[in-house]
PDB file of N, CA and C in Angstrom:
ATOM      1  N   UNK A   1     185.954 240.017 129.626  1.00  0.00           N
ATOM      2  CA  UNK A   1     186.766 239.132 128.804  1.00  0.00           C
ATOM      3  C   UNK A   1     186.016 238.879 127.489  1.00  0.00           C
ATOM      4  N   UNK A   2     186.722 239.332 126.416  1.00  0.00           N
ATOM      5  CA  UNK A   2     186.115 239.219 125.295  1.00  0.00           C
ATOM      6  C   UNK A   2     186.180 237.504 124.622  1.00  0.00           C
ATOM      7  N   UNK A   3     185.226 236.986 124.082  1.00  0.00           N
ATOM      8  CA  UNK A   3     185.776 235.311 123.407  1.00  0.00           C
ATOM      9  C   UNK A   3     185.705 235.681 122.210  1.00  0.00           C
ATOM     10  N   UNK A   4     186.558 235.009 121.606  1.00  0.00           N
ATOM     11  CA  UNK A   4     186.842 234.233 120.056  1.00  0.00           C
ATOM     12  C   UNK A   4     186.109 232.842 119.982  1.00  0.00           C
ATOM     13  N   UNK A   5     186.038 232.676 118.708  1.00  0.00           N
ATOM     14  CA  UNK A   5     185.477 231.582 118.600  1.00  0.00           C
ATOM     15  C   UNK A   5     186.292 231.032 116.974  1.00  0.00           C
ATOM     16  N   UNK A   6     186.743 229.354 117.393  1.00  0.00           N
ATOM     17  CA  UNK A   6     187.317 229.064 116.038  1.00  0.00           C
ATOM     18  C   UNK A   6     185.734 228.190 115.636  1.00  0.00           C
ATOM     19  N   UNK A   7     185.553 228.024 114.053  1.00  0.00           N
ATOM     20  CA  UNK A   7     184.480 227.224 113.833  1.00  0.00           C
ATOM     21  C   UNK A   7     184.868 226.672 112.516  1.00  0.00           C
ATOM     22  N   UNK A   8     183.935 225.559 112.741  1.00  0.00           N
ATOM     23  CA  UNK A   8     184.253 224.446 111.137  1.00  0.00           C
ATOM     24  C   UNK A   8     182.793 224.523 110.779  1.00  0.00           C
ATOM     25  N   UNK A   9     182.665 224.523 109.360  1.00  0.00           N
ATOM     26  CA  UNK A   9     181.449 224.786 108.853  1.00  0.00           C
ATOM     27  C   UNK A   9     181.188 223.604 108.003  1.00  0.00           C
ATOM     28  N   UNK A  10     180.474 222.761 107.338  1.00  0.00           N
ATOM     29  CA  UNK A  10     180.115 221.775 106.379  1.00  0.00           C
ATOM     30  C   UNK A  10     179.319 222.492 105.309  1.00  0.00           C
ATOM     31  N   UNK A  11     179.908 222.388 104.035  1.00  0.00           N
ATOM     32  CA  UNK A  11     179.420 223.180 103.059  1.00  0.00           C
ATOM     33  C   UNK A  11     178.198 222.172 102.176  1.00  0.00           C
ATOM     34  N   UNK A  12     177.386 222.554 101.151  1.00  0.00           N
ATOM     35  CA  UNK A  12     176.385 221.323 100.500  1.00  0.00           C
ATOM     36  C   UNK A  12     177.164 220.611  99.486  1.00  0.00           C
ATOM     37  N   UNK A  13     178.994 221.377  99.116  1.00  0.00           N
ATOM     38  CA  UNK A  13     179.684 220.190  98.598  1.00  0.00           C
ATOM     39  C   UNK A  13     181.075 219.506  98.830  1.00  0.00           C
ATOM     40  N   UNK A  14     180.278 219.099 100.582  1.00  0.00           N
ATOM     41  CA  UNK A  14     181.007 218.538 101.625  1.00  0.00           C
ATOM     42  C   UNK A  14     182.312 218.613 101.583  1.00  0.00           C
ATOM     43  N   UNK A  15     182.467 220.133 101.789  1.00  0.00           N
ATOM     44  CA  UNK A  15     183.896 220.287 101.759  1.00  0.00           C
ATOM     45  C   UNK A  15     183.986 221.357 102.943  1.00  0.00           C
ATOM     46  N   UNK A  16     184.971 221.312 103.905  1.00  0.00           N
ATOM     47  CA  UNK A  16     184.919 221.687 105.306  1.00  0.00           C
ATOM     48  C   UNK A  16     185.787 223.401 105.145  1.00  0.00           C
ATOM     49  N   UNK A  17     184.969 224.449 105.920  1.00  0.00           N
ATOM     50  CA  UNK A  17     185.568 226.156 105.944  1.00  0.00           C
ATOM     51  C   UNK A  17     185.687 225.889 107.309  1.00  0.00           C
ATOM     52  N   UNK A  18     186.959 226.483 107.297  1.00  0.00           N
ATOM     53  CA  UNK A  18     187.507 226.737 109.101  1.00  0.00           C
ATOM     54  C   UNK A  18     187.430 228.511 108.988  1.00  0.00           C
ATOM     55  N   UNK A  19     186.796 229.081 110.097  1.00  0.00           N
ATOM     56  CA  UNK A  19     186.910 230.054 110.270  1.00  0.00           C
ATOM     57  C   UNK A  19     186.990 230.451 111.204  1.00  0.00           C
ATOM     58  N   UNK A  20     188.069 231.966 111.923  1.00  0.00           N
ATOM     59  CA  UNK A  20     187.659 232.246 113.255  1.00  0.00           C
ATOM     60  C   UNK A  20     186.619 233.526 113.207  1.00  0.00           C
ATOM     61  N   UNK A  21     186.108 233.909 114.472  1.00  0.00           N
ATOM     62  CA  UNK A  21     184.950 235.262 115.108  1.00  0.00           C
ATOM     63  C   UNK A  21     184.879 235.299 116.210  1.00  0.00           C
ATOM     64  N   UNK A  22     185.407 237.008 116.448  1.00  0.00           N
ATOM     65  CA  UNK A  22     184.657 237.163 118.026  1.00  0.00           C
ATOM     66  C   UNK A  22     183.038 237.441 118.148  1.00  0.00           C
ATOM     67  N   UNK A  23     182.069 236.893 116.906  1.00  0.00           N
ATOM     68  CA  UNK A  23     180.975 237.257 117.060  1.00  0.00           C
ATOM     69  C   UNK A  23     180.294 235.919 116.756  1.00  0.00           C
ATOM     70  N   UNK A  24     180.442 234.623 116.685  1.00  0.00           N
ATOM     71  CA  UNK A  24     179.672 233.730 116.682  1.00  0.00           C
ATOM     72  C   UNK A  24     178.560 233.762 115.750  1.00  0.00           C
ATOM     73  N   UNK A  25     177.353 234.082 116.214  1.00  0.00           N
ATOM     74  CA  UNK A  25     176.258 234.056 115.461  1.00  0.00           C
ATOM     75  C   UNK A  25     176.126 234.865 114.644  1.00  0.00           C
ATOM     76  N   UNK A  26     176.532 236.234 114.592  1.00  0.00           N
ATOM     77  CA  UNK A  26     176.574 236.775 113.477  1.00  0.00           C
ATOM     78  C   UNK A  26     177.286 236.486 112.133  1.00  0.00           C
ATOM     79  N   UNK A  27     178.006 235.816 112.243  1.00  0.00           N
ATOM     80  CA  UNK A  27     179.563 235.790 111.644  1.00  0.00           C
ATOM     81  C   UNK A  27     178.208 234.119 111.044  1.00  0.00           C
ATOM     82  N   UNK A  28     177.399 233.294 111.629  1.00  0.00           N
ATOM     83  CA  UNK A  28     177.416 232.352 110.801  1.00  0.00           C
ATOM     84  C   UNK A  28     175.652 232.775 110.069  1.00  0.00           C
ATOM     85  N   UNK A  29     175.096 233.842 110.527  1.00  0.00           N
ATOM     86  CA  UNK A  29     173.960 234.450 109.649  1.00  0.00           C
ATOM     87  C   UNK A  29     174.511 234.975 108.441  1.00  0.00           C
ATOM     88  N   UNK A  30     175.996 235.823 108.393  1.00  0.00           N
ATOM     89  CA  UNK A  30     176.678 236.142 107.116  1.00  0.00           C
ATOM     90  C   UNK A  30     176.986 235.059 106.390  1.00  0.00           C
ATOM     91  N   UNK A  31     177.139 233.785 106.928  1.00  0.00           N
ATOM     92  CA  UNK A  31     177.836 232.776 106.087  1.00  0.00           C
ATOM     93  C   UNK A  31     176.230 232.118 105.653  1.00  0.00           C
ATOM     94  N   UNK A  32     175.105 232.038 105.939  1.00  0.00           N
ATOM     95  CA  UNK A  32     174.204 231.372 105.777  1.00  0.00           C
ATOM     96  C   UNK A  32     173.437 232.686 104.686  1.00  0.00           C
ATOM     97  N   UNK A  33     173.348 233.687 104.662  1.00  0.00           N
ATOM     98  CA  UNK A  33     172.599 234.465 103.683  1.00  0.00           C
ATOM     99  C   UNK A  33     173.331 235.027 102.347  1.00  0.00           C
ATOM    100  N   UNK A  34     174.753 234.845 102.878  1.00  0.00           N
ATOM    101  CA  UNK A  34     176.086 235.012 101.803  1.00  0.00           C
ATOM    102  C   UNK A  34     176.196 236.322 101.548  1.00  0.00           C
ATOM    103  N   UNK A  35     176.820 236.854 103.231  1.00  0.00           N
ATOM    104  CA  UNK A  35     177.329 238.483 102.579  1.00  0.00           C
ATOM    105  C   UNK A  35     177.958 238.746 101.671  1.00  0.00           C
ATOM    106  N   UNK A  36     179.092 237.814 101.827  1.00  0.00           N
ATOM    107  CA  UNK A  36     180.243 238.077 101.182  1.00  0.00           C
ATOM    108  C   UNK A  36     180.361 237.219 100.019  1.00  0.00           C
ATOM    109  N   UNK A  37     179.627 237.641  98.488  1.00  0.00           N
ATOM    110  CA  UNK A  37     179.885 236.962  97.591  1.00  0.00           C
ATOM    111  C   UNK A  37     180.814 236.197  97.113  1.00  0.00           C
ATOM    112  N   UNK A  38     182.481 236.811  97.532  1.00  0.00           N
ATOM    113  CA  UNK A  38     183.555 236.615  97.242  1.00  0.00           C
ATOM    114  C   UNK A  38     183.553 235.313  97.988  1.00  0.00           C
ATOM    115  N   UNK A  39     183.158 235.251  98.838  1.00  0.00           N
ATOM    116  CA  UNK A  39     183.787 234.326  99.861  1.00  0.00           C
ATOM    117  C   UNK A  39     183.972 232.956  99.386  1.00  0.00           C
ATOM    118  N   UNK A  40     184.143 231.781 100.582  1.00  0.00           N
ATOM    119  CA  UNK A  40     184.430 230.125 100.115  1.00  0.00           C
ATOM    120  C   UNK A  40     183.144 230.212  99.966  1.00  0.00           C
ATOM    121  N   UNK A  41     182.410 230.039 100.857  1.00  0.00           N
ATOM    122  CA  UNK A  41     181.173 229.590 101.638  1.00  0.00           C
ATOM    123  C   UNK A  41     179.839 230.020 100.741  1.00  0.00           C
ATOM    124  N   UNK A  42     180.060 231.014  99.620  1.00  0.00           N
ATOM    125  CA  UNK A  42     179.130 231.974  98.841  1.00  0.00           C
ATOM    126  C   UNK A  42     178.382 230.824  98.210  1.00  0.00           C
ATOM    127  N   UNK A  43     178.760 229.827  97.489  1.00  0.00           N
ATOM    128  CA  UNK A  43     178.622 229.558  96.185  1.00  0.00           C
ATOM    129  C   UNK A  43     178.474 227.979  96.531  1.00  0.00           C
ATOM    130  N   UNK A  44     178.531 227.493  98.452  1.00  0.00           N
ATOM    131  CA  UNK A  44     178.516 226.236  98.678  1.00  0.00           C
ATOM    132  C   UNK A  44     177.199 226.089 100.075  1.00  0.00           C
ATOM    133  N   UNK A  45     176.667 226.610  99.698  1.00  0.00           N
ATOM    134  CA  UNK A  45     175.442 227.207 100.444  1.00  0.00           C
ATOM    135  C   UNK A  45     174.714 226.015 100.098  1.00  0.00           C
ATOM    136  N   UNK A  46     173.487 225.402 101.143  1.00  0.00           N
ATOM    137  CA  UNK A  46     173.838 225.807 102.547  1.00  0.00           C
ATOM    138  C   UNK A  46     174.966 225.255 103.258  1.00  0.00           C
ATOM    139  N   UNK A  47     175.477 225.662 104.770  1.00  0.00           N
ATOM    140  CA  UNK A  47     176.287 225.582 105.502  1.00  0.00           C
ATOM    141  C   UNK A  47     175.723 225.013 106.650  1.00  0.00           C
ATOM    142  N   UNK A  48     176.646 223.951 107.310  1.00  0.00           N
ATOM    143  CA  UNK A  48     175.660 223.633 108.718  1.00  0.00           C
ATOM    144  C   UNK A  48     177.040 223.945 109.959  1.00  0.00           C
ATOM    145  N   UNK A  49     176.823 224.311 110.930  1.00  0.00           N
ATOM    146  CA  UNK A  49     178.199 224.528 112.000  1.00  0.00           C
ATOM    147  C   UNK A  49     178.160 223.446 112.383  1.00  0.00           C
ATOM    148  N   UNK A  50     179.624 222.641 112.508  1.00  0.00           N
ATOM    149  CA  UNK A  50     179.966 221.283 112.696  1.00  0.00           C
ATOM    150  C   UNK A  50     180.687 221.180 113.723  1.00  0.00           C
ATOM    151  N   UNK A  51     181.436 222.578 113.913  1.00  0.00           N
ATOM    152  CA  UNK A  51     182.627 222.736 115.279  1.00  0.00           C
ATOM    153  C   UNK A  51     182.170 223.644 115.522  1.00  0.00           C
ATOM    154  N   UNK A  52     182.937 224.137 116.646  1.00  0.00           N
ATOM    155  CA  UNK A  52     183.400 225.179 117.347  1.00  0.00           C
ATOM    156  C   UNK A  52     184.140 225.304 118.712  1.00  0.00           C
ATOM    157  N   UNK A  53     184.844 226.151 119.060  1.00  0.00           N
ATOM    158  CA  UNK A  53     185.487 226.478 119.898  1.00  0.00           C
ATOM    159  C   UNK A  53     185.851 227.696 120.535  1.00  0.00           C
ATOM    160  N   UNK A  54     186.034 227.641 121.894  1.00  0.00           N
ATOM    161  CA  UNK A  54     185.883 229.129 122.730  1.00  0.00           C
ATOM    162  C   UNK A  54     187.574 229.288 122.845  1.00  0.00           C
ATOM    163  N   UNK A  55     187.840 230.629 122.518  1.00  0.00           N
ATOM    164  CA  UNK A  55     189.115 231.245 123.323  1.00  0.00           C
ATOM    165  C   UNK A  55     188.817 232.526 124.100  1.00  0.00           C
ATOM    166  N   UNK A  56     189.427 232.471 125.132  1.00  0.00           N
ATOM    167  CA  UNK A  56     190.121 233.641 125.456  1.00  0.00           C
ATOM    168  C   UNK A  56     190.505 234.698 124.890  1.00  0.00           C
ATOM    169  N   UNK A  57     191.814 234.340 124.110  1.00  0.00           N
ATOM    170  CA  UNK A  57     193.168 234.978 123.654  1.00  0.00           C
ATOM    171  C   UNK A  57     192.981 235.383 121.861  1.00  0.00           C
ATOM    172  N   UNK A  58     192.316 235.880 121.343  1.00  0.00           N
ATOM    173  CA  UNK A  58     192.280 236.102 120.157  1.00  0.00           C
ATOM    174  C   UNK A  58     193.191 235.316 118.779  1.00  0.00           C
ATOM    175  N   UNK A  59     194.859 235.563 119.165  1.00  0.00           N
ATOM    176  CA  UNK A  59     196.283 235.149 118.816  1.00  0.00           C
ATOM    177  C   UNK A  59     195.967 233.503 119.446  1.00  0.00           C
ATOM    178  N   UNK A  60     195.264 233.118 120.031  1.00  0.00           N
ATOM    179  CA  UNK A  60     195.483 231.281 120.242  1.00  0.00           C
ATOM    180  C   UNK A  60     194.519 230.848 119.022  1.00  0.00           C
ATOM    181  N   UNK A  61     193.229 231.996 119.105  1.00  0.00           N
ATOM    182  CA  UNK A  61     192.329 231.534 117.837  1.00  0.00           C
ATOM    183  C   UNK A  61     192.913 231.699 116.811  1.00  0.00           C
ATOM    184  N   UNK A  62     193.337 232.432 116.131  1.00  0.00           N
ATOM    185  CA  UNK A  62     194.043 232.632 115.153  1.00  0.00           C
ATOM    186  C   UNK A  62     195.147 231.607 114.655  1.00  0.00           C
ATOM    187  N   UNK A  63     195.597 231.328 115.451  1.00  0.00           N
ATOM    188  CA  UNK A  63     197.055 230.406 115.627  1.00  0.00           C
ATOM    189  C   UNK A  63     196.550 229.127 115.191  1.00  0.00           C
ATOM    190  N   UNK A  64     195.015 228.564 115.986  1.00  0.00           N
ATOM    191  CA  UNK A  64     194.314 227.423 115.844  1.00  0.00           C
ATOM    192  C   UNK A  64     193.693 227.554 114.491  1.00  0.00           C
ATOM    193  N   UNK A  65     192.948 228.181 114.028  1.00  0.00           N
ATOM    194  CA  UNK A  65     192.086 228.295 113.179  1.00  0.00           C
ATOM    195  C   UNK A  65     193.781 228.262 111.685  1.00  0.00           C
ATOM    196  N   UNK A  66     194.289 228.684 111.867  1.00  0.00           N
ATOM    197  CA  UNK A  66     195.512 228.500 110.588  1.00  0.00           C
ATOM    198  C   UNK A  66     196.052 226.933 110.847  1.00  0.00           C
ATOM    199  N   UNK A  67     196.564 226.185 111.735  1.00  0.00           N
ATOM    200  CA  UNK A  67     196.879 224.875 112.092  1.00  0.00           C
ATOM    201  C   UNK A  67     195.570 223.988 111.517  1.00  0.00           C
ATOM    202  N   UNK A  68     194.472 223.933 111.897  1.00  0.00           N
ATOM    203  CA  UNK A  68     192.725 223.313 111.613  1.00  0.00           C
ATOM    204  C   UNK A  68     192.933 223.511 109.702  1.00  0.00           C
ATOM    205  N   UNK A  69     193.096 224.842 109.209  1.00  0.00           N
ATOM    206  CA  UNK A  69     192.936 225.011 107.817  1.00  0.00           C
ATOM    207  C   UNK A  69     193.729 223.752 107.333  1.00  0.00           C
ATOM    208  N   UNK A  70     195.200 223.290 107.346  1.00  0.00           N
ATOM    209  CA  UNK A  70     196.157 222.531 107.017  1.00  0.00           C
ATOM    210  C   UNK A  70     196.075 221.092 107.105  1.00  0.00           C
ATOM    211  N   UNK A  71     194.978 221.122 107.992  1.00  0.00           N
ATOM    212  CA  UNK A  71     194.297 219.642 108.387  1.00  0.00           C
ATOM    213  C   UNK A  71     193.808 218.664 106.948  1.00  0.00           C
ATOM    214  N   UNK A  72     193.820 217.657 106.792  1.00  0.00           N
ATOM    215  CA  UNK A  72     193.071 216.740 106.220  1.00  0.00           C
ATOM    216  C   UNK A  72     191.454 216.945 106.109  1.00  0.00           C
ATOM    217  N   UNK A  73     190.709 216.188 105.486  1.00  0.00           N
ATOM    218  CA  UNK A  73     189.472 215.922 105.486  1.00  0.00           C
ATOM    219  C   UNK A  73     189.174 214.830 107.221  1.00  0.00           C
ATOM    220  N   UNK A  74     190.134 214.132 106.872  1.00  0.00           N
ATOM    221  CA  UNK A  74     189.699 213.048 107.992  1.00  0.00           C
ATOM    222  C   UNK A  74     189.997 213.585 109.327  1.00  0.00           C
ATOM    223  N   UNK A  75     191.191 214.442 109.600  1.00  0.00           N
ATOM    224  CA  UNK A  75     191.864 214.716 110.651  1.00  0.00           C
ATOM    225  C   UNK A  75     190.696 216.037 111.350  1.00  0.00           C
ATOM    226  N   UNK A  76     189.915 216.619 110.459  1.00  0.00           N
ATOM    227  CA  UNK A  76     188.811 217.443 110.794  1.00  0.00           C
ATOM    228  C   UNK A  76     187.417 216.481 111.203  1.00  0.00           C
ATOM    229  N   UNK A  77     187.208 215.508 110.131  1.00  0.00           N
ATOM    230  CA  UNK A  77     186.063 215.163 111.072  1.00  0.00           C
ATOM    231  C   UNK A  77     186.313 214.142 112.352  1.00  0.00           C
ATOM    232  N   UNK A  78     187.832 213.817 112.810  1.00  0.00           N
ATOM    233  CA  UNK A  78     188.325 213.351 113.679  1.00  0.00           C
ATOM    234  C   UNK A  78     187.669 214.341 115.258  1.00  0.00           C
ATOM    235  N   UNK A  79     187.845 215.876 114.774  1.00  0.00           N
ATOM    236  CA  UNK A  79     187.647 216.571 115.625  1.00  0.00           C
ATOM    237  C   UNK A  79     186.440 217.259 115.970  1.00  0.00           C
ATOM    238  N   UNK A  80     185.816 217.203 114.886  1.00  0.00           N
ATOM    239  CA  UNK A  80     184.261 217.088 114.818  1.00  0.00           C
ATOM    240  C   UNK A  80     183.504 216.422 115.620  1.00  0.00           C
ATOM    241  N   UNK A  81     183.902 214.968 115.575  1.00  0.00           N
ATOM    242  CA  UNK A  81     183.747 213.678 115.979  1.00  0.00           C
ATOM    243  C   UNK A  81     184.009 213.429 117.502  1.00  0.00           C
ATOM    244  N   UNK A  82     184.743 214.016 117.958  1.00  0.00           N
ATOM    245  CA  UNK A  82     185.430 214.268 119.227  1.00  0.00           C
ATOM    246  C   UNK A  82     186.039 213.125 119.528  1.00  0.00           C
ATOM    247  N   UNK A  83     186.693 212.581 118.471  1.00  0.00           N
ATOM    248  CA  UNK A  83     187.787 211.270 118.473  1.00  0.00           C
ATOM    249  C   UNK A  83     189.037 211.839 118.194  1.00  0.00           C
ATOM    250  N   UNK A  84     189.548 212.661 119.834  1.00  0.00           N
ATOM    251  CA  UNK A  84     190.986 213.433 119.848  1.00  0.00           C
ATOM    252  C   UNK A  84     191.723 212.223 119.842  1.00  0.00           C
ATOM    253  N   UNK A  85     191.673 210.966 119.938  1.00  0.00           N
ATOM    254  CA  UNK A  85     192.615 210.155 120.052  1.00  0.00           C
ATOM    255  C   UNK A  85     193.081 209.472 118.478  1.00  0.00           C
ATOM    256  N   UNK A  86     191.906 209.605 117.698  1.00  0.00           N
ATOM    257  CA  UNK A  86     192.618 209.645 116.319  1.00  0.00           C
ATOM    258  C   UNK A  86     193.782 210.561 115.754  1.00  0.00           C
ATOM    259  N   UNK A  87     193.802 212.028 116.090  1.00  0.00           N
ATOM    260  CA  UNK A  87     194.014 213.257 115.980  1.00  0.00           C
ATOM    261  C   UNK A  87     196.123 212.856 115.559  1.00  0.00           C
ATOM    262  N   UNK A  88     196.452 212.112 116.143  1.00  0.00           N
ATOM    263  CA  UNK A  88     198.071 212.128 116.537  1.00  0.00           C
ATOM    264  C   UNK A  88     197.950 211.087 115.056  1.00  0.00           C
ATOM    265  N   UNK A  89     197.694 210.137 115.214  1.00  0.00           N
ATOM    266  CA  UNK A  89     197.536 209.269 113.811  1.00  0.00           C
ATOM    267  C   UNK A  89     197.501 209.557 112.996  1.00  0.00           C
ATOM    268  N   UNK A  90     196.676 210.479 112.754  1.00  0.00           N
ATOM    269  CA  UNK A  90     195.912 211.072 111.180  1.00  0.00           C
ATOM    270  C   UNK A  90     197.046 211.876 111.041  1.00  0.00           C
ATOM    271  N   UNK A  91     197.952 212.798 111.593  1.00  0.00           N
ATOM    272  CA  UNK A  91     198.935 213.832 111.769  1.00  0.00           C
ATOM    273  C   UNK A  91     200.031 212.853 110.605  1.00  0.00           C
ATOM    274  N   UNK A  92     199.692 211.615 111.014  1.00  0.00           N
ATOM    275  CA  UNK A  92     201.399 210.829 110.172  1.00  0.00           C
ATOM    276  C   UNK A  92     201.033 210.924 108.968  1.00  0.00           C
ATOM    277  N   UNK A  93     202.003 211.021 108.284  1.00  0.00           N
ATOM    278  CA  UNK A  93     202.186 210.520 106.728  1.00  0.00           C
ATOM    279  C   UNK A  93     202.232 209.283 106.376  1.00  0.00           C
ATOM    280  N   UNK A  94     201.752 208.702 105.545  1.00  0.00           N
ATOM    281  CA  UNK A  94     202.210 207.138 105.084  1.00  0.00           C
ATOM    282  C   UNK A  94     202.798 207.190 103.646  1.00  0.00           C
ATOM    283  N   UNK A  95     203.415 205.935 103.613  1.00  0.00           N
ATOM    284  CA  UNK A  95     204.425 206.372 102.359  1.00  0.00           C
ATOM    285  C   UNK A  95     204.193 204.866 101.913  1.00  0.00           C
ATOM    286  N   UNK A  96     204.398 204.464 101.037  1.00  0.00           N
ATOM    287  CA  UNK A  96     203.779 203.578 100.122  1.00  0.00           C
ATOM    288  C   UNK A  96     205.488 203.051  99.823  1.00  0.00           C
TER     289      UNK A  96
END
């Protein structure tokens, strides 16, 4: 059984990269030495891993890791935090 992994990264200008990998540690030595110039993560170095999560199913990571991107600032470190019970709250809109 192969795993995926979804992960949240903290950048040095505290601004949160959701990414998924079926390779974990490799995938965050590229984000820490900056393979990929192009990337978010290039130019907000260093990075510390703040989340993560195991799948199974590749398509659930994927699915998760696009839902997590759409998230808030707060509604991420809700989950960081492992305060799932904020999670439904933070989801509402407020309207003034």
């Amino acid at each position: 059984m192969k795993l995926s992994y979804v992960y949240i990264l903290k950048c040095s200008d505290n601004t949160y990269y959701t990414g998924v990998t079926s390779n974990l540690n490799n995938r965050l030595i590229e984000h820490k030495y900056g393979k990929y110039s192009e990337s978010y993560t290039y130019s907000r170095r260093p990075i510390t891993l703040e989340f993560y999560a195991e799948f199974t199913d590749i398509n659930i990571a994927i699915s998760t890791e696009k839902q997590i991107k759409k998230w808030s600032k707060s509604k991420k470190l809700a989950l960081i935090n492992n305060e799932f019970e904020k999670l439904a709250n933070l989801a509402r809109k407020t309207f003034d």
